[in-house]
Protein backbone atom coordinates (compact mmCIF):
# COMPACT_ATOMS: atom_id res chain seq x y z
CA UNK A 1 -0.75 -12.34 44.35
CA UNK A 2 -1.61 -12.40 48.33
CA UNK A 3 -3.46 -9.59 49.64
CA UNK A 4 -3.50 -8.22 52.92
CA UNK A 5 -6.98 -8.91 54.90
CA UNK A 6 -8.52 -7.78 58.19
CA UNK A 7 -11.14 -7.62 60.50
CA UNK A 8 -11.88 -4.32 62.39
CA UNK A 9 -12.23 -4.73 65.87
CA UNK A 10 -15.07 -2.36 66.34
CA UNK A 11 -16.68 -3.52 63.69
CA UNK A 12 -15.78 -6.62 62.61
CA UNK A 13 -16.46 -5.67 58.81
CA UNK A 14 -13.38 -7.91 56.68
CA UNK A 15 -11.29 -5.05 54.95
CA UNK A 16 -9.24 -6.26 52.11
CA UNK A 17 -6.27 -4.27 50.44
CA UNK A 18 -7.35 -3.65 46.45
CA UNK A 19 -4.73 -5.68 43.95
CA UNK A 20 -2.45 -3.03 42.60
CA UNK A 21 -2.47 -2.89 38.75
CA UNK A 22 -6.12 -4.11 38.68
CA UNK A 23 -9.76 -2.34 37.76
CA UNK A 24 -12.26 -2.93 39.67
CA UNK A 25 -14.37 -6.06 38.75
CA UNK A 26 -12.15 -7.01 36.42
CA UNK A 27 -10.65 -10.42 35.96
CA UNK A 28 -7.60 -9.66 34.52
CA UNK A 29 -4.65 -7.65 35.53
CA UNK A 30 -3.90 -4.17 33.49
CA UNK A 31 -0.84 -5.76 32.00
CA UNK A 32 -2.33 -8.67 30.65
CA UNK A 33 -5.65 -6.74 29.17
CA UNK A 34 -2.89 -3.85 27.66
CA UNK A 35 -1.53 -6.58 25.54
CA UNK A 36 -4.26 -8.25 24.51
CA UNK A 37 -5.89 -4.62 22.69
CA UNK A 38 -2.60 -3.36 22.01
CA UNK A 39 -1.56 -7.12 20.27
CA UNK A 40 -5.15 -7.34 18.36
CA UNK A 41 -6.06 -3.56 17.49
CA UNK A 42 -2.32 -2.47 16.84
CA UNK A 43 -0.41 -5.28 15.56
CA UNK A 44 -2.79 -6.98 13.60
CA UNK A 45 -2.67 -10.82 15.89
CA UNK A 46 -6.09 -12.58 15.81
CA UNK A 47 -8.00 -13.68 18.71
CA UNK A 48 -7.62 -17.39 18.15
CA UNK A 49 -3.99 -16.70 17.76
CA UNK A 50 -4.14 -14.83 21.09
CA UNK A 51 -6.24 -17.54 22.52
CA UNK A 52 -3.84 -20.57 21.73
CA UNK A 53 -0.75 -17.85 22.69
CA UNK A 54 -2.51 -17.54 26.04
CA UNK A 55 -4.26 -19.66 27.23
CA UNK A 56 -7.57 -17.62 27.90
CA UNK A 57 -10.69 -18.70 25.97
CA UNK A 58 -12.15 -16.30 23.15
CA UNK A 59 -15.03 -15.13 24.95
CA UNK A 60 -13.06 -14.25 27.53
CA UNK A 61 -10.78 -12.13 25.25
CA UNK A 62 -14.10 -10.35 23.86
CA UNK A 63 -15.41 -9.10 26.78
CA UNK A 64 -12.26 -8.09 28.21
CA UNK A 65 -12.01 -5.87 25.02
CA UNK A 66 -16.03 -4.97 25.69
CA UNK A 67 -15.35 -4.05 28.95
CA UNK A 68 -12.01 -1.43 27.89
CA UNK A 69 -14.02 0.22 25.00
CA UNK A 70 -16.80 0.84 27.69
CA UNK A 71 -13.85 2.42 29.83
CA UNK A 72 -13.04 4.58 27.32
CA UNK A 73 -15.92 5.43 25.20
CA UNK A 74 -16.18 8.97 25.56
CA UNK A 75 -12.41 9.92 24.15
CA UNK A 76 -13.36 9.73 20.59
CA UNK A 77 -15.58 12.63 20.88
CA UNK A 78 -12.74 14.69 22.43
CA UNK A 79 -10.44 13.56 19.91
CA UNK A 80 -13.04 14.73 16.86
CA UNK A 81 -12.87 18.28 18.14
CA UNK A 82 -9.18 18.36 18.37
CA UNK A 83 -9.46 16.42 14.34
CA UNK A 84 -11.85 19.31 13.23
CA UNK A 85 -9.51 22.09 13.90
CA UNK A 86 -6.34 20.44 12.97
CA UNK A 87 -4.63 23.09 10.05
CA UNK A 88 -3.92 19.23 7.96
CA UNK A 89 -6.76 16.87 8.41
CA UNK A 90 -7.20 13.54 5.91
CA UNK A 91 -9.50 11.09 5.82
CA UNK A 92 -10.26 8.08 3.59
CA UNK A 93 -12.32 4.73 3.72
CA UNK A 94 -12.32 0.98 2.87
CA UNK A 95 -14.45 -1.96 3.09
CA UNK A 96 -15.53 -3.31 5.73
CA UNK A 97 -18.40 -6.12 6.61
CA UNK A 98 -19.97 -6.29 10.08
CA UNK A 99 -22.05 -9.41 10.87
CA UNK A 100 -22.22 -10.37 7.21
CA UNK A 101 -23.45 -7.80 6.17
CA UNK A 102 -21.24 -4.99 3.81
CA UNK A 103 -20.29 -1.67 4.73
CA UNK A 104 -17.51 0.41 5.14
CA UNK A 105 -14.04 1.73 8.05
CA UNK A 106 -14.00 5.58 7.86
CA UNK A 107 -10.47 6.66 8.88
CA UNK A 108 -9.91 10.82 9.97
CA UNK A 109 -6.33 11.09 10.89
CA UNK A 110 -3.68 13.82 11.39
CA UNK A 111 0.16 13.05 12.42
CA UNK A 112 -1.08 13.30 15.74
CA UNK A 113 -4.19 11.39 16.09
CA UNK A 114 -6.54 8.59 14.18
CA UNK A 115 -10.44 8.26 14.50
CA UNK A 116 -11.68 5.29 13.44
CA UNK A 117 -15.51 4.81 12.75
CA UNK A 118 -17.49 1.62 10.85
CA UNK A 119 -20.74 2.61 9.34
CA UNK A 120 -23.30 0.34 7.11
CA UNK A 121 -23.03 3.18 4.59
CA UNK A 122 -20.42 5.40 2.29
CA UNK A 123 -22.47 8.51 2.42
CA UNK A 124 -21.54 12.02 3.31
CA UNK A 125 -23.39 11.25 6.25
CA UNK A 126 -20.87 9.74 8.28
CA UNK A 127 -18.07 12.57 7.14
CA UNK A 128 -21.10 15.13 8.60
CA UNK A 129 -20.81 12.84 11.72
CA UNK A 130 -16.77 14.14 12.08
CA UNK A 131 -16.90 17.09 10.46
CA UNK A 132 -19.84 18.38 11.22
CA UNK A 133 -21.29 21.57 9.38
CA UNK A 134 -19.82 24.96 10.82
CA UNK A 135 -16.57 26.46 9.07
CA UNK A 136 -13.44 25.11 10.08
CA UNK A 137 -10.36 26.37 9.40
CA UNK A 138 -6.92 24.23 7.73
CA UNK A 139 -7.56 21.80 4.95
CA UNK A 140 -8.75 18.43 4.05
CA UNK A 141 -6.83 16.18 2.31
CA UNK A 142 -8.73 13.98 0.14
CA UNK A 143 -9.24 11.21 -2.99
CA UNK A 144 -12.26 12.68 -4.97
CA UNK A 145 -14.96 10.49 -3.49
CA UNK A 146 -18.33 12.74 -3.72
CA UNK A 147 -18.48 12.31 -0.10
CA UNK A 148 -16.44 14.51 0.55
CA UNK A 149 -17.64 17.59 -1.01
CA UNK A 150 -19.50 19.46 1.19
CA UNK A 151 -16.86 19.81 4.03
CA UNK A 152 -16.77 22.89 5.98
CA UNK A 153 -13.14 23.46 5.22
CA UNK A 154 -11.05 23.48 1.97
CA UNK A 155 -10.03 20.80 0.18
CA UNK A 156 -6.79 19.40 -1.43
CA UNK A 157 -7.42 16.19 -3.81
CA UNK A 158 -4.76 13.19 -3.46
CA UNK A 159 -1.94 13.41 -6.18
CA UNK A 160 -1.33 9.91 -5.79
CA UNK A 161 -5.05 8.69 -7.55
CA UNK A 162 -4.81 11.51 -10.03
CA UNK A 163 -1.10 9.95 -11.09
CA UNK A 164 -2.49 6.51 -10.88
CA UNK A 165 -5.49 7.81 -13.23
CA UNK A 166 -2.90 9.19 -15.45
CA UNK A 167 -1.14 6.19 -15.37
CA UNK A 168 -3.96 3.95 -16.80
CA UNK A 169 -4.64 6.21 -19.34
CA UNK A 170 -1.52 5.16 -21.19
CA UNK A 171 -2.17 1.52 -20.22
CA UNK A 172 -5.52 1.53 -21.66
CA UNK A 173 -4.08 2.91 -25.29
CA UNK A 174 -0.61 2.18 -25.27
CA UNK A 175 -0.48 2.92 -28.58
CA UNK A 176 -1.56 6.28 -28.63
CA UNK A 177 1.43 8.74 -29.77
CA UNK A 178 -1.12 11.98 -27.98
CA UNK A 179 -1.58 9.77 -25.23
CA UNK A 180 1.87 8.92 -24.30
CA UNK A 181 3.30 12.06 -24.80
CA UNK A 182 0.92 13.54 -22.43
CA UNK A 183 1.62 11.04 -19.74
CA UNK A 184 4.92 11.98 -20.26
CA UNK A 185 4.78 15.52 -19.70
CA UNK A 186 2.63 15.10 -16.90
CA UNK A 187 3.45 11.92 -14.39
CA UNK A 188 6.98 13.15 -13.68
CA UNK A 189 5.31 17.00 -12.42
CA UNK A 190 2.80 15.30 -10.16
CA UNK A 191 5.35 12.75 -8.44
CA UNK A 192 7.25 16.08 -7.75
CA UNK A 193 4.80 17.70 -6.68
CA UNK A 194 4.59 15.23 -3.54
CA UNK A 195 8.07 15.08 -3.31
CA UNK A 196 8.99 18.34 -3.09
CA UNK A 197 7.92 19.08 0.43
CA UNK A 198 10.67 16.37 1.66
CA UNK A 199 13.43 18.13 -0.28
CA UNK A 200 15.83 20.31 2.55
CA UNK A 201 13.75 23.71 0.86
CA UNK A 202 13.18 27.02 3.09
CA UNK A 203 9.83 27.42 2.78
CA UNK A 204 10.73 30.73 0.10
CA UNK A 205 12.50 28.04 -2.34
CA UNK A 206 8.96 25.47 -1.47
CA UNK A 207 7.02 28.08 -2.70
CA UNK A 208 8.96 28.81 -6.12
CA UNK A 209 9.52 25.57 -6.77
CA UNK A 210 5.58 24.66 -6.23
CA UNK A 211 4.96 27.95 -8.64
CA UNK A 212 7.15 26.54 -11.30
CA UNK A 213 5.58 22.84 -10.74
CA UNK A 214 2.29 24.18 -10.90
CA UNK A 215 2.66 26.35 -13.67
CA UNK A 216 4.16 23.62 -15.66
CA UNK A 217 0.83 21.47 -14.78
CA UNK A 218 -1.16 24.48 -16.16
CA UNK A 219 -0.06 24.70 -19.50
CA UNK A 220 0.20 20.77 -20.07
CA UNK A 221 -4.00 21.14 -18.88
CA UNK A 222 -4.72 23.91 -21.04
CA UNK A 223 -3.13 23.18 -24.15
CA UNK A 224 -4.93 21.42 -26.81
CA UNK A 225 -6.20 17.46 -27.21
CA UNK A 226 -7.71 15.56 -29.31
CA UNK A 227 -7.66 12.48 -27.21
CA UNK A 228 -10.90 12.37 -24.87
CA UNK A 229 -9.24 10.74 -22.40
CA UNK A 230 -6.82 12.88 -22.15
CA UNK A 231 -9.62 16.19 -22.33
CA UNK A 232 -11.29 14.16 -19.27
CA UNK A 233 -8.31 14.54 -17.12
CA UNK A 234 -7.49 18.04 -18.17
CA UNK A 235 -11.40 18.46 -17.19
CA UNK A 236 -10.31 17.65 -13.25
CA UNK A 237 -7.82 20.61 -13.34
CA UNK A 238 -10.08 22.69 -14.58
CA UNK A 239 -13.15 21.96 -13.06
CA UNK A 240 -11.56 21.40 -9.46
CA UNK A 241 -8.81 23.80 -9.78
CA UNK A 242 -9.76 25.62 -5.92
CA UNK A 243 -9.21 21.90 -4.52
CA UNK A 244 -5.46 20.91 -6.41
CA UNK A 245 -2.82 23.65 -5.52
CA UNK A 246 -3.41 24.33 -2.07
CA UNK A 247 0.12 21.90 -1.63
CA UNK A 248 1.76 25.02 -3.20
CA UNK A 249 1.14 27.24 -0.29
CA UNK A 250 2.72 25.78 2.34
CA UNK A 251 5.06 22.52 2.81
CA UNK A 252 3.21 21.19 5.60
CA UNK A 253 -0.09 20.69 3.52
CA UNK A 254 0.49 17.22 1.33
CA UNK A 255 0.09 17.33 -2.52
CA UNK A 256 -1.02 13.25 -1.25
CA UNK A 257 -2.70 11.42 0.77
CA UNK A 258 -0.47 8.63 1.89
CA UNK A 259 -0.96 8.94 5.97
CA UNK A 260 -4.83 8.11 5.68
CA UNK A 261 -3.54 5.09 3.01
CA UNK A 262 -0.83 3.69 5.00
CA UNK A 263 -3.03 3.56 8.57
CA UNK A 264 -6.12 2.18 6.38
CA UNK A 265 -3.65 -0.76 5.46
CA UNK A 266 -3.58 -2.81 8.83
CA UNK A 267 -7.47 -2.59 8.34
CA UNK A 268 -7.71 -4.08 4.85
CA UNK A 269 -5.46 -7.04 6.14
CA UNK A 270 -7.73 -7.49 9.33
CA UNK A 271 -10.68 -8.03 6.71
CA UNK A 272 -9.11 -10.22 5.37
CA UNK A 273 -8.01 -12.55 8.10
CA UNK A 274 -11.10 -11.73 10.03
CA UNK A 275 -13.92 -10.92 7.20
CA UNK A 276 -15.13 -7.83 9.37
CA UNK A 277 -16.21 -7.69 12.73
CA UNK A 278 -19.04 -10.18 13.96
CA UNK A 279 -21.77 -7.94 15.83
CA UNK A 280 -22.14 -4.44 16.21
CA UNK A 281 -20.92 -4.45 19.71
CA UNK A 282 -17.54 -5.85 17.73
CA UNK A 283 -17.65 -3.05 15.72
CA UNK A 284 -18.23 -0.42 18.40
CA UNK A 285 -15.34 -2.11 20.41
CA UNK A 286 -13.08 -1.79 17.48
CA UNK A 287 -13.84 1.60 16.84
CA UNK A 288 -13.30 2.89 20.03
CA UNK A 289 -9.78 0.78 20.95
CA UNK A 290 -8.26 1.19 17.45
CA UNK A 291 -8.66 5.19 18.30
CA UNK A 292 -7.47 5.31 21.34
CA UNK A 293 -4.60 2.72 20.73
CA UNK A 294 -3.56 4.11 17.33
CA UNK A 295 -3.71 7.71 18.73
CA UNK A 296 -1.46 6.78 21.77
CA UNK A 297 1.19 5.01 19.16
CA UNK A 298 1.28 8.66 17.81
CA UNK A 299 1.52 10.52 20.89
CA UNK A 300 3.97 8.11 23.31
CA UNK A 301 6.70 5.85 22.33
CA UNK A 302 5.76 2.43 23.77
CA UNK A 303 1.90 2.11 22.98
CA UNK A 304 1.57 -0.70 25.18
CA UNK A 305 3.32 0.94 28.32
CA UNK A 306 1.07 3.89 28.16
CA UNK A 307 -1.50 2.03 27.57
CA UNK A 308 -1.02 -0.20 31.19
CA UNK A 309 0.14 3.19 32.70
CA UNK A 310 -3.34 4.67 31.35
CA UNK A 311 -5.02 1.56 33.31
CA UNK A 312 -2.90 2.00 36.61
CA UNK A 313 -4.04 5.76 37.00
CA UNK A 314 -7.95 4.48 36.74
CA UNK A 315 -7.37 1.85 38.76
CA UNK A 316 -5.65 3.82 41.44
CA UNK A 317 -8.70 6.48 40.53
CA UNK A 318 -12.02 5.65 39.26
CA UNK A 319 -13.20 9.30 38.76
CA UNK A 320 -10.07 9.64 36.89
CA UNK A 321 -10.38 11.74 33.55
CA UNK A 322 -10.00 9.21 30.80
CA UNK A 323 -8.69 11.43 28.38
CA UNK A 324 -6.19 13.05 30.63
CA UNK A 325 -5.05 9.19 31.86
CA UNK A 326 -4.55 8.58 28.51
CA UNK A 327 -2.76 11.25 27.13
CA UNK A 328 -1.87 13.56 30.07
CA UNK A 329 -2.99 16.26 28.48
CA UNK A 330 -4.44 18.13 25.21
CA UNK A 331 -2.13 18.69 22.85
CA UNK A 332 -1.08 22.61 23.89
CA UNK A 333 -1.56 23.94 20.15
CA UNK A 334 -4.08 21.65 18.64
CA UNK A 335 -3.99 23.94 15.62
CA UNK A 336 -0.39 22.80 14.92
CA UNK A 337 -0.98 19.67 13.54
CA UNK A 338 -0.02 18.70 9.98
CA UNK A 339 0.59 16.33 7.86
């Protein structure tokens, strides 16, 4: 690239035009650095892969990464308050190590947006952190980790584990007559339960169908058994009955949570190929670029492309509103999003 350079005549101060497509003090151009986050964070490729694809040296690709999570640090926040009064929120966590050392990737997602954060701990603590303590309205979709209990909205728990816990029930005794009739009876009304909300129902036939399901549910729960296993499960319906049929009301709210599974997945296989991140710096960076990047894929159709367009409009303005560059704007009914 050949810039344009001259001297002033009254002057004499050297004025040189400013590379288009280019932040300032930065090394590499907005395309390049967009493909590099958008290539590691999104899509899973390593930085030695990236490193023998292009030719740049893995320091290099850290602190170009460093220096876009510092550019962007603040969206997160803005994002969480948009998260909090989403009407569907979920959330859900996995392991994951940081400089050797054991801990944990919190995901808080909607069908518009994904907040990543990586803590040393599993405690309620870092849900507080997101969620904060004053009432918030919609619902939070949930496994039935303790963590989550003390939310300052309602709660729906994941159909998915309670099937799965259903499941190895009759694995565990598969000889027991009680046992597999029960499983039975109950597996098929829980995998319709999720179902039912992608069935081509008005939301009057959703709702009578979800009565019928859920009634169904009720007597299998309160009738009679012998089998403790089987009184342990019937335990969770009773016990947490306020936190399993909000589904019922509405076929935007999920009787699951598969969106917080499915986005957690990219992150188990990145522990795997990379055993966590290697400083907390690393983990910082990640947490920051895996929100914004995984929150553009939602909100634009080329993640990449917005994500160079984002870096052209700071580059062209450095006071530019991050956010704003990012996204264009908030979303103009936050309290529409669902599952």
């Amino acid at each position: 690239m050949r810039l344009e350079k001259k001297r002033c005549p009254k002057c004499h101060r050297i004025i040189e035009a400013s590379p288009a497509g280019v932040l300032p003090r930065c090394k590499y151009g907005n395309n390049l650095l967009a493909h590099i986050a958008v290539e590691h964070y999104v899509h899973g490729t390593t930085l030695g892969q990236l490193e023998k694809r292009l030719g740049i040296g893995y320091g290099s690709l850290v602190a170009g990464l460093h220096f876009l999570a510092r550019l962007f640090e603040k969206v997160p926040d803005r994002l969480v308050k948009e998260y909090q009064q989403a009407l569907v929120k979920h959330a859900d966590e996995t392991g994951w190590r940081n400089d050797g050392y054991n801990g944990y990737g919190w995901l808080y997602a909607t069908i518009t947006m994904s907040i990543f954060r990586f803590r040393a701990t599993r405690s309620s603590a870092v849900v507080k952190e997101v969620l904060g303590t004053a009432r918030l309205p919609g619902i939070l979709v949930v496994d039935r980790y303790n963590a989550y209990n003390k939310v300052p909205c309602r709660i729906q728990y994941c159909y998915a584990h309670l099937l799965r816990h259903v499941q190895d029930l009759e694995d565990e005794f598969p000889d027991n007559e009680e046992i597999r009739q029960f499983v039975a009876a109950l597996a098929p009304l829980l995998s319709s339960a999720m179902s039912l909300r992608r069935l081509p129902l008005s939301k009057r036939q959703f709702r009578r169908q979800a009565r019928q399901i859920k009634r169904a549910i009720l007597k299998i729960i309160n009738a009679e058994a012998q089998h403790p296993g089987i009184q342990g499960i019937q335990n969770i319906f009773r016990e947490k009955n306020k936190r399993l049929f909000h589904w019922t009301e509405d076929p935007v709210i999920p009787a699951d949570n598969n969106l917080a599974e499915r986005e957690l997945r990219p992150l188990v296989i990145a522990r795997k190929l990379s055993f966590g991140s290697q400083s907390n710096a690393g983990a910082r960076t990640r947490e920051i670029l895996m929100t914004v990047l995984h929150t553009l894929k939602k909100r634009s159709g080329n993640v990449e492309l917005s994500f160079k367009s984002a870096l052209d409009k700071i580059a062209a303005d450095s006071k530019a509103d991050r956010y704003t560059a990012l996204f264009k704007q908030a979303p103009s009914a936050v309290r529409r999003n669902t599952s």
